[in-house]
Protein backbone atom coordinates (compact mmCIF):
# COMPACT_ATOMS: atom_id res chain seq x y z
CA UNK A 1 72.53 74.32 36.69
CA UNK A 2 75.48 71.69 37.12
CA UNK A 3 78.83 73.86 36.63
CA UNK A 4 80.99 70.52 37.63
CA UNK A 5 82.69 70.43 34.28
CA UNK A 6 83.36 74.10 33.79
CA UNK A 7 86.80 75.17 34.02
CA UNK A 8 87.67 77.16 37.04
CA UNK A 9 87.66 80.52 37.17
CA UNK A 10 89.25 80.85 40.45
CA UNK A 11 91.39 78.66 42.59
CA UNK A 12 92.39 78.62 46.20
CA UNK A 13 95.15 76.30 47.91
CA UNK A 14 95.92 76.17 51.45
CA UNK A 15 95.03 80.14 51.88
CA UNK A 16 95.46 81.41 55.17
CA UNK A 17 95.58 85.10 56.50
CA UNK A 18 96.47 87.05 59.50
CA UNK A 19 96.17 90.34 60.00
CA UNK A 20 99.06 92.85 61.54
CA UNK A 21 97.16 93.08 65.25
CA UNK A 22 97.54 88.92 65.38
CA UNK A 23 94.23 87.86 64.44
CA UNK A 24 93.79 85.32 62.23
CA UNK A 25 90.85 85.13 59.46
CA UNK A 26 91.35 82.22 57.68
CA UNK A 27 93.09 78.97 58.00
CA UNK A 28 93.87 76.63 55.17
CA UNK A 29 91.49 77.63 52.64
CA UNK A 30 90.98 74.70 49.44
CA UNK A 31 88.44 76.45 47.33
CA UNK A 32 88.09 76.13 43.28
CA UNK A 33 84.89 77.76 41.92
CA UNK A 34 84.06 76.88 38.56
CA UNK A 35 83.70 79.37 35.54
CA UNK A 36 79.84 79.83 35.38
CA UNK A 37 78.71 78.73 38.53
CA UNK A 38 76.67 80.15 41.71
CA UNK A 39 78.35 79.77 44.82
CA UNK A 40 77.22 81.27 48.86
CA UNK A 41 80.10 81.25 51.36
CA UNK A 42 77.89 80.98 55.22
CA UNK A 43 79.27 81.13 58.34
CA UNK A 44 78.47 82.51 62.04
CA UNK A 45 79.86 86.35 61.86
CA UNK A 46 83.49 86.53 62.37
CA UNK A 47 84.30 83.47 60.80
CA UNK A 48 85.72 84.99 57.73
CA UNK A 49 83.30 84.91 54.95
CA UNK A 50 83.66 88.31 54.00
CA UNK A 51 87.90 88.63 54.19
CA UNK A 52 88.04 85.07 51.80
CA UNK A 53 85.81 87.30 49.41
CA UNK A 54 89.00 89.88 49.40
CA UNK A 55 91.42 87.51 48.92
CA UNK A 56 89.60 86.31 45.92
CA UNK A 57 89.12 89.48 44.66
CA UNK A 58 92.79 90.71 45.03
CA UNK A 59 91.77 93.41 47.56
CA UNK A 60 94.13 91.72 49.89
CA UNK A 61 96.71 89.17 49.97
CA UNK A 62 96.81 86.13 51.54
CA UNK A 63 99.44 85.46 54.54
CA UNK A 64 99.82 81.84 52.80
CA UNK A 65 98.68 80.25 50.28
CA UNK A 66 97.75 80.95 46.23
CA UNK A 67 95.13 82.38 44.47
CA UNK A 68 94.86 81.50 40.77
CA UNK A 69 92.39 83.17 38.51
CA UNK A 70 91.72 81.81 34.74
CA UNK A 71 92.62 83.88 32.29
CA UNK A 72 89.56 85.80 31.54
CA UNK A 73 88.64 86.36 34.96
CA UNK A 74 91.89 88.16 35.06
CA UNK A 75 91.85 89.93 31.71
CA UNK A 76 88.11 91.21 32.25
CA UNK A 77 87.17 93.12 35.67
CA UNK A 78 85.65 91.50 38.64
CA UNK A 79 82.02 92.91 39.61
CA UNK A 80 82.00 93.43 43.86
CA UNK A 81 78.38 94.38 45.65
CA UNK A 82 79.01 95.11 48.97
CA UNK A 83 76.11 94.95 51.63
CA UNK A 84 76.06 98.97 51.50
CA UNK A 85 75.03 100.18 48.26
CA UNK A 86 77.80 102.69 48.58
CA UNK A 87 76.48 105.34 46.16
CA UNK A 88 77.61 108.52 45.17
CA UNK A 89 74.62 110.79 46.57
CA UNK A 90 75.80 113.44 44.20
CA UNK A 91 75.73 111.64 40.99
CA UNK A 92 72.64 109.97 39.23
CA UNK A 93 72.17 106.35 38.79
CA UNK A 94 73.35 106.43 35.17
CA UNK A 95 75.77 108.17 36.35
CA UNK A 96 77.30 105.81 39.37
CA UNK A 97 76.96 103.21 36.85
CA UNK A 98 79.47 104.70 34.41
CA UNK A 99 82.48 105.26 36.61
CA UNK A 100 84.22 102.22 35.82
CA UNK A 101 83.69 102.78 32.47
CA UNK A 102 85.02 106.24 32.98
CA UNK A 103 87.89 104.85 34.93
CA UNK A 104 88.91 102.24 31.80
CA UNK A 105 88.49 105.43 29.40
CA UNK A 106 85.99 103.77 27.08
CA UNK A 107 84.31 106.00 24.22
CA UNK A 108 81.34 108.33 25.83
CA UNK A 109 79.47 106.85 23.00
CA UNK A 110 79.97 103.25 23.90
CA UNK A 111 79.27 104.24 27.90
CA UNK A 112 76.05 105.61 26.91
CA UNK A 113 75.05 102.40 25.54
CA UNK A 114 76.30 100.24 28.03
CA UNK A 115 75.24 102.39 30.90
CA UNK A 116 71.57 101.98 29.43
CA UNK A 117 71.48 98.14 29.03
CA UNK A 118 73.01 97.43 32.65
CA UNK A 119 70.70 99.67 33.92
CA UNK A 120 67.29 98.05 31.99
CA UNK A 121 68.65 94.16 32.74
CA UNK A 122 68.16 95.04 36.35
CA UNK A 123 64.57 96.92 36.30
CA UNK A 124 65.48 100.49 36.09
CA UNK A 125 65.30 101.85 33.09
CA UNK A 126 62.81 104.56 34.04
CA UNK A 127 65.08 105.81 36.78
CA UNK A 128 68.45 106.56 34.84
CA UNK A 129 68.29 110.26 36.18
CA UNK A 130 67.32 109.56 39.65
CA UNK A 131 69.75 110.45 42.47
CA UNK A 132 70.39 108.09 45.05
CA UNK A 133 67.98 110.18 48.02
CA UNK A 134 65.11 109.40 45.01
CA UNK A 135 65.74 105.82 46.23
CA UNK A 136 64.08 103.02 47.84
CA UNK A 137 66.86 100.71 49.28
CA UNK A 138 66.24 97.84 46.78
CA UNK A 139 66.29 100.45 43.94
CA UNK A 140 69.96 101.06 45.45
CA UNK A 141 71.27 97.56 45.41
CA UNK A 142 69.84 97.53 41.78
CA UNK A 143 72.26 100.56 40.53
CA UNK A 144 75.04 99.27 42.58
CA UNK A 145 74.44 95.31 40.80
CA UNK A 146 74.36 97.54 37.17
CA UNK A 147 77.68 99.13 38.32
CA UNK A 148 79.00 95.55 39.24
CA UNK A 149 77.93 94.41 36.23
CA UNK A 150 78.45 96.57 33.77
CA UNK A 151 82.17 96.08 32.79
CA UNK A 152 80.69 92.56 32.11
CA UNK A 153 82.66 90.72 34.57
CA UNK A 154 83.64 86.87 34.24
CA UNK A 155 83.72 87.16 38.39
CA UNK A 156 81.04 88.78 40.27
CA UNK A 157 81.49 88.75 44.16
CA UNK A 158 78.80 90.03 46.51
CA UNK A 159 79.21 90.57 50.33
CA UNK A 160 75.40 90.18 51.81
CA UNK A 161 74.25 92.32 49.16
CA UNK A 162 70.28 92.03 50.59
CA UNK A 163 71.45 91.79 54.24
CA UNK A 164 69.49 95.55 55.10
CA UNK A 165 66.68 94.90 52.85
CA UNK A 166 63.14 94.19 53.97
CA UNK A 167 62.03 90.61 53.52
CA UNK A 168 59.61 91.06 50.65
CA UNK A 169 62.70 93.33 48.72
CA UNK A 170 65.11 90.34 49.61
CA UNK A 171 62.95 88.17 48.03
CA UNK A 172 62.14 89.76 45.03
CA UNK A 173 65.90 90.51 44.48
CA UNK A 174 67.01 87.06 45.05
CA UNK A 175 64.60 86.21 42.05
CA UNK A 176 65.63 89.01 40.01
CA UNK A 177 69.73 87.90 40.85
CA UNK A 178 68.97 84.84 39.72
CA UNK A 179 67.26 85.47 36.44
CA UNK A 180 70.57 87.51 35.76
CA UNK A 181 72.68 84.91 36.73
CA UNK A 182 71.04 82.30 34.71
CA UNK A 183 70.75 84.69 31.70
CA UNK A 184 74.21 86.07 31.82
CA UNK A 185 76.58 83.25 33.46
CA UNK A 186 78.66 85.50 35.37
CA UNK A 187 80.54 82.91 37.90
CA UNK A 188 79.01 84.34 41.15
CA UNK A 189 80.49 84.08 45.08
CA UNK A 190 77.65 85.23 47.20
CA UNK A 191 78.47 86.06 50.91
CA UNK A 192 75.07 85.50 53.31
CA UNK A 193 73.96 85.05 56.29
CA UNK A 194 70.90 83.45 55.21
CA UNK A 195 70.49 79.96 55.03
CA UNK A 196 67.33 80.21 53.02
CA UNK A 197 68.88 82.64 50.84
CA UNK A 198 71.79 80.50 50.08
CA UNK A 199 69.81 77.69 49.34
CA UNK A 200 67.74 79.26 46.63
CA UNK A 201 70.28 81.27 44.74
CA UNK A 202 73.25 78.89 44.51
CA UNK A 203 73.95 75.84 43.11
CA UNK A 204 76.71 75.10 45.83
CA UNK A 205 76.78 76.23 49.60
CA UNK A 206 80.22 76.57 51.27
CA UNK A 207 79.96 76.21 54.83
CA UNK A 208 82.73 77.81 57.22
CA UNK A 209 83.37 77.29 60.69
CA UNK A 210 83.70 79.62 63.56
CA UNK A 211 86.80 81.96 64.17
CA UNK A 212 89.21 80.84 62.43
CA UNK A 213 87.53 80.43 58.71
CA UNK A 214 87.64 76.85 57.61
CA UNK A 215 85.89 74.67 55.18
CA UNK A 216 83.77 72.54 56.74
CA UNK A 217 81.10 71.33 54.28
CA UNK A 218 81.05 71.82 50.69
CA UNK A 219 77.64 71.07 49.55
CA UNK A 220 76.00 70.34 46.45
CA UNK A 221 71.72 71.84 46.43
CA UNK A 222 69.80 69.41 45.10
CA UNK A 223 66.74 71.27 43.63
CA UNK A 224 66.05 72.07 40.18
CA UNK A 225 67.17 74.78 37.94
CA UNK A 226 64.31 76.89 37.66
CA UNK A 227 63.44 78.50 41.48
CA UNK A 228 60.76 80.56 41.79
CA UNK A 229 58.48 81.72 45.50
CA UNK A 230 56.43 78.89 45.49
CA UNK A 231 60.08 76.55 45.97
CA UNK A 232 60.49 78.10 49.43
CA UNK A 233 57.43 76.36 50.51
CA UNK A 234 58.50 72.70 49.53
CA UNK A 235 59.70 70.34 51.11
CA UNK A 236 62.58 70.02 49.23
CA UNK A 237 63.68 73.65 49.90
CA UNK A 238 63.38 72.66 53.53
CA UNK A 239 65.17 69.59 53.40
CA UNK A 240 68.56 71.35 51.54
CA UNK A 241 68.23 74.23 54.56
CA UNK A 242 67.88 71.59 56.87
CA UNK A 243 71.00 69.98 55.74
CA UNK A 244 73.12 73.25 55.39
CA UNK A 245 71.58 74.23 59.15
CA UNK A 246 73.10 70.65 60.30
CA UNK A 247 76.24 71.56 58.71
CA UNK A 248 76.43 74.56 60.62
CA UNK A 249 75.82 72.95 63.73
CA UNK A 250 78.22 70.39 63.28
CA UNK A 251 81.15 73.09 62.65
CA UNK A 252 79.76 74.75 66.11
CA UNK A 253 79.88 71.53 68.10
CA UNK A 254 83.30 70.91 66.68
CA UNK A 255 84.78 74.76 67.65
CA UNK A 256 83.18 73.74 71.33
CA UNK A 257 85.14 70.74 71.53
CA UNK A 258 88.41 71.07 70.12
């Protein structure tokens, strides 16, 4: 699962933003994420996990500081999940998953088709014609992932995707995420509060500290390739939470001394 010698696909130097009422999100943000790879941003709430996602994926600029993408990340759309499905309720699930193909004016013919396979790679092939009400919350996150995905994005950036979902549904879509991932190799920045959730998906957890958002661990997960239920109960999945947990703490004691 090693994406060390993969070129990047995005790169971040000394990014820093403030917003207009004085608050500042980040502070000197070094961050290069290789093409290919999984990586989970964690951090105690406010501490500006979800604003570095923006940044990275354009939706807002940085008050200092680059972001560089490679090429194909930006030639080829970036995929963003957010922790809401965000759904149109009117439209059916083959439907929602179209618009950006709508929006980029690509061939009905070739939408059908793609519309189809996003939809079957992510369990929900029988459900094309279901409206969002039809539902069940996981179902949801699937269509909005298809939708993500669909445009077949070199960057895909998710923002607690699984954060409302029950913990059995969490589960099961963290396995079914990272099938995907492995099968597709979309470079993935996954935004969690979980620790045990960032442990199992990624091959890299990013820790940030309190208000303002730094770096203050960059971590490699030691555990092998293949992850499947019965990993949660090792004790090598326990050991790499325990050591992103630490992490955590550390950035903590260091907010309540400096």
């Amino acid at each position: 699962m090693s994406g060390e010698d993969a070129p990047p696909a995005v790169a971040l130097r000394a990014v820093s933003k403030t917003f207009p009422n004085g608050t500042t999100a980040l502070s000197s943000i070094d961050l290069t994420i290789s093409a290919g790879s999984f990586t989970s941003l964690v951090g105690p709430s406010g501490c500006g996990k979800s604003t570095l996602l923006r940044v990275i994926a354009g939706l807002i600029p940085p008050t200092a500081g680059t972001v560089a993408w490679s090429k194909a990340a930006r030639s080829l759309s970036m995929g963003f999940v957010f922790q809401d499905a965000t759904l149109m309720p009117w439209a059916t699930a083959a439907e929602n998953v179209a618009l950006p193909l709508r929006l980029a004016n690509l061939p009905e013919s070739d939408i059908t088709a793609r519309v189809s396979e996003a939809l079957e790679r992510v369990g929900l092939a029988d459900f094309t014609q279901a409206y969002p009400r039809e539902l069940s919350g996981g179902m949801k996150m699937r269509v909005s992932i298809a939708r993500a995905t669909v445009t077949g994005p070199e960057l895909l950036l998710m923002d607690e995707p699984f954060a409302a979902l029950d913990e059995f549904t969490r589960f099961k879509l963290n396995e079914d995420l990272l099938a995907l991932w492995q099968r597709n190799r979309w470079t993935v920045a996954f935004v969690t509060h979980s620790i045990r959730e960032a442990v199992f998906l990624s091959e890299r957890v990013v820790v940030m500290s309190p208000h303002p958002g730094r770096i203050v661990a960059d971590l490699a997960v030691a555990l092998p390739g293949q992850r499947d239920a019965a990993l949660r109960l090792g004790h090598a999945f326990a050991d790499e939470c325990a050591r992103v947990t630490q992490s955590l703490g550390d950035a903590f004691s260091q907010r309540a001394a400096s």
